[in-house]
C-alpha atoms as a PDB file:
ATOM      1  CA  UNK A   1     -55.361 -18.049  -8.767  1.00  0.00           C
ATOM      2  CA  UNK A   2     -54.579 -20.244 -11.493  1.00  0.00           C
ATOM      3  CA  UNK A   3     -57.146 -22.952 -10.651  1.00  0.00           C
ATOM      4  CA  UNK A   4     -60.160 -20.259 -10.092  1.00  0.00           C
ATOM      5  CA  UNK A   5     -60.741 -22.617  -6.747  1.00  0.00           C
ATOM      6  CA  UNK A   6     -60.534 -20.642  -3.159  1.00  0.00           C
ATOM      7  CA  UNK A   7     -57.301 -21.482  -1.200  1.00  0.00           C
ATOM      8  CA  UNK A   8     -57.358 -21.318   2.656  1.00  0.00           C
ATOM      9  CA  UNK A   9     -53.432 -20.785   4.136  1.00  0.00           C
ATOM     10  CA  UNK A  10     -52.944 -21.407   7.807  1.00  0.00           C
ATOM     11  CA  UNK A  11     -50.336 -19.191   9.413  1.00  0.00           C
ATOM     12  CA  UNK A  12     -48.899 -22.022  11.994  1.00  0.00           C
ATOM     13  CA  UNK A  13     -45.156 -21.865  12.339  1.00  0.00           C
ATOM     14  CA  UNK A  14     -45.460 -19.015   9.988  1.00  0.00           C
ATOM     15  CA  UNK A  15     -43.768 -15.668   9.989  1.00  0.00           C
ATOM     16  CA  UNK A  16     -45.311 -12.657   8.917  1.00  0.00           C
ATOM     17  CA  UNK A  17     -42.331 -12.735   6.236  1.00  0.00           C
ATOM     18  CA  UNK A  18     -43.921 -15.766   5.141  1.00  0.00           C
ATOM     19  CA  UNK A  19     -47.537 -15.075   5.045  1.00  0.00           C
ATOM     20  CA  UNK A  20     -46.875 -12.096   3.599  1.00  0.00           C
ATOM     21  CA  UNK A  21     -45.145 -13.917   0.725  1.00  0.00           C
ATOM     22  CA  UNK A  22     -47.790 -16.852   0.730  1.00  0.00           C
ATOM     23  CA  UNK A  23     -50.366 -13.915   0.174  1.00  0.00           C
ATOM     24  CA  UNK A  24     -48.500 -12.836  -2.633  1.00  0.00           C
ATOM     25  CA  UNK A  25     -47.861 -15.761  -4.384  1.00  0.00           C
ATOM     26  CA  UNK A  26     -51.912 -16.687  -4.043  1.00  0.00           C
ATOM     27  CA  UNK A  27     -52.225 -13.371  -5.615  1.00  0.00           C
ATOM     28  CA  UNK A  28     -55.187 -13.070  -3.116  1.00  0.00           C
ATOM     29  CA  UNK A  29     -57.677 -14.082  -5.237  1.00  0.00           C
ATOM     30  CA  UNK A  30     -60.622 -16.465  -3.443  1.00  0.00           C
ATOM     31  CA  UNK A  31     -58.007 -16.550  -0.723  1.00  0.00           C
ATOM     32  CA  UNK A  32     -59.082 -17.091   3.066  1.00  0.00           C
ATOM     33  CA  UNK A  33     -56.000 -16.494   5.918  1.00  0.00           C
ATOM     34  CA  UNK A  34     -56.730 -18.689   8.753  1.00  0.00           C
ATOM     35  CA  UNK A  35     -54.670 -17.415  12.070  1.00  0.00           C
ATOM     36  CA  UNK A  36     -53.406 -20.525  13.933  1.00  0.00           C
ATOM     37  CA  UNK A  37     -50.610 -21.611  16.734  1.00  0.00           C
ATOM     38  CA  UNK A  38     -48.692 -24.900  15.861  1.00  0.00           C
ATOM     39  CA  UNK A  39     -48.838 -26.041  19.614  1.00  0.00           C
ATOM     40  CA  UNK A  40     -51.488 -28.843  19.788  1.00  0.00           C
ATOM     41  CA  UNK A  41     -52.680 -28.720  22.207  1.00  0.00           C
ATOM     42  CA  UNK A  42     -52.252 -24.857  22.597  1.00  0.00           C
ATOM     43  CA  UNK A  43     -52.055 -23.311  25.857  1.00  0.00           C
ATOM     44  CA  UNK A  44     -53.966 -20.464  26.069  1.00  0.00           C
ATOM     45  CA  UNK A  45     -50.787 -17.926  26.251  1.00  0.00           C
ATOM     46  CA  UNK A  46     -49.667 -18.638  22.937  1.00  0.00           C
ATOM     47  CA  UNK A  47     -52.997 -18.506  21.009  1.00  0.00           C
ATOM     48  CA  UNK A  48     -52.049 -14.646  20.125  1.00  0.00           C
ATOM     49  CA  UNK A  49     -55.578 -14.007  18.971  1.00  0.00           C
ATOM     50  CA  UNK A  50     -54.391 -10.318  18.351  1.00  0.00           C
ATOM     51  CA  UNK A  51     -52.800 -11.406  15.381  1.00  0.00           C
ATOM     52  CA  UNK A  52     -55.996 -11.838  13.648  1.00  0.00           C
ATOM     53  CA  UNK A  53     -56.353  -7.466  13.873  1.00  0.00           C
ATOM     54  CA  UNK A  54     -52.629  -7.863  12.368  1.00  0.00           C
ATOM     55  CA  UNK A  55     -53.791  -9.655   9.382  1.00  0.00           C
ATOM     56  CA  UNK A  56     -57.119  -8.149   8.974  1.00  0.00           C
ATOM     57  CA  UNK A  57     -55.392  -4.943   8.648  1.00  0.00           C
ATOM     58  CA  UNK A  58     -52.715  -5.782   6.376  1.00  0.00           C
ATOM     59  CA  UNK A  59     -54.950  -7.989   4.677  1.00  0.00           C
ATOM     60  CA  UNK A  60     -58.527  -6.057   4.435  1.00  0.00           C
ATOM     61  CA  UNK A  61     -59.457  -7.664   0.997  1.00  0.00           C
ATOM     62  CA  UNK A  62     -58.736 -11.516   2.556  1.00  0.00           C
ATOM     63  CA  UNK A  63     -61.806 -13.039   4.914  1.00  0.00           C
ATOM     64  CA  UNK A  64     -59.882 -14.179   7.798  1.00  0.00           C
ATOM     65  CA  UNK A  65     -60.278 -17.288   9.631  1.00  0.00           C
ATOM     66  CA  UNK A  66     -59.174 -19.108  12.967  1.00  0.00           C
ATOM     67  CA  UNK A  67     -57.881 -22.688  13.011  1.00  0.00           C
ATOM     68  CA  UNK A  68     -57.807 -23.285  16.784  1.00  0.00           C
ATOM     69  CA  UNK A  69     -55.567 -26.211  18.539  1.00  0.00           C
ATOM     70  CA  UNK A  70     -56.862 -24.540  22.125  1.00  0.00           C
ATOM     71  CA  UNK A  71     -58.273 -27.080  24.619  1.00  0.00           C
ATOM     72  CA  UNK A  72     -61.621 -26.577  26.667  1.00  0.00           C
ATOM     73  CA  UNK A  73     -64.935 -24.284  26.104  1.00  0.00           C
ATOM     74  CA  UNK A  74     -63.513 -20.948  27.430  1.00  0.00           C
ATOM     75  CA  UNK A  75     -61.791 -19.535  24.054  1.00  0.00           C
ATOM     76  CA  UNK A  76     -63.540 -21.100  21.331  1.00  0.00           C
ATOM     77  CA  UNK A  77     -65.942 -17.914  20.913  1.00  0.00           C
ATOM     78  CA  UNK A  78     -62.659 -15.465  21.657  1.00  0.00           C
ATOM     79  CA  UNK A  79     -61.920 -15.220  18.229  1.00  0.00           C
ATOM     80  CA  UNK A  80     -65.829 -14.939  16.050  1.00  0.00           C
ATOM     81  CA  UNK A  81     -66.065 -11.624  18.729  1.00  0.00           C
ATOM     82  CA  UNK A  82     -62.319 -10.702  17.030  1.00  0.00           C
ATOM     83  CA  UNK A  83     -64.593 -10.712  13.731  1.00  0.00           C
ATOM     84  CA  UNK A  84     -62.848 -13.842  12.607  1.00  0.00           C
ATOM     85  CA  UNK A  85     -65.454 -15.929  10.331  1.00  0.00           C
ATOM     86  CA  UNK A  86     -64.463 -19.662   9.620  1.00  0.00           C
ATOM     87  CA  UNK A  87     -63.056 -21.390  12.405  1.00  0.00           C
ATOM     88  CA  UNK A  88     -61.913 -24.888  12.457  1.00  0.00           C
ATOM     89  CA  UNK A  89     -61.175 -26.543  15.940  1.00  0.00           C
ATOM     90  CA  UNK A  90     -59.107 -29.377  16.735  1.00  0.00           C
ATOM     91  CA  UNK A  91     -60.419 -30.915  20.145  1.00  0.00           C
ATOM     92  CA  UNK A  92     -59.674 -34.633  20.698  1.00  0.00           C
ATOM     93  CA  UNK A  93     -62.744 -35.369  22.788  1.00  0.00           C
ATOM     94  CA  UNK A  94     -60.051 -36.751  25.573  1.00  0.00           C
ATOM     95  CA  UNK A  95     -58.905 -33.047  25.635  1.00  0.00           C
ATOM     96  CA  UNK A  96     -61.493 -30.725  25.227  1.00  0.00           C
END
């Protein structure tokens, strides 16, 4: 990376076409890939926290990380036991 600063890219809407060339281009350098679904809220069928495995294995050299758009208590801790480290969650308190 050009600016010697670490980059975080979120993999909403993405495909793995696209991460892959997002990776790439980041030359994955202080680079952190943070799995997320665009739904927001996101039922719980369409989280696809097996995609974090995906990346981890394609990506072994990039922490990966979990931007979750999931409502309630029940999945939050899903993905740190997937051996994802920084999460971000989006819960409006009128959702969660």
């Amino acid at each position: 990376m050009r600016t010697g600063r670490p980059l975080i890219v979120s993999t909403g809407m993405s495909t793995i076409e696209e991460i892959h060339d997002g990776v790439e281009a980041a030359e994955r350098q202080g680079l952190l890939i943070a799995h997320a679904a665009s739904t927001y809220p996101c039922p719980v069928g369409q989280l696809n926290l097996r995609m974090i495995h995906t990346l981890e294995a394609a990506y072994a050299e990039c922490p990966m990380g979990y931007s979750g758009h999931e409502t309630g208590a029940a999945l939050t801790c899903r993905p740190a036991q997937l051996s994802s480290s920084p999460m971000a969650m989006d819960k409006p308190l009128d959702l969660a």
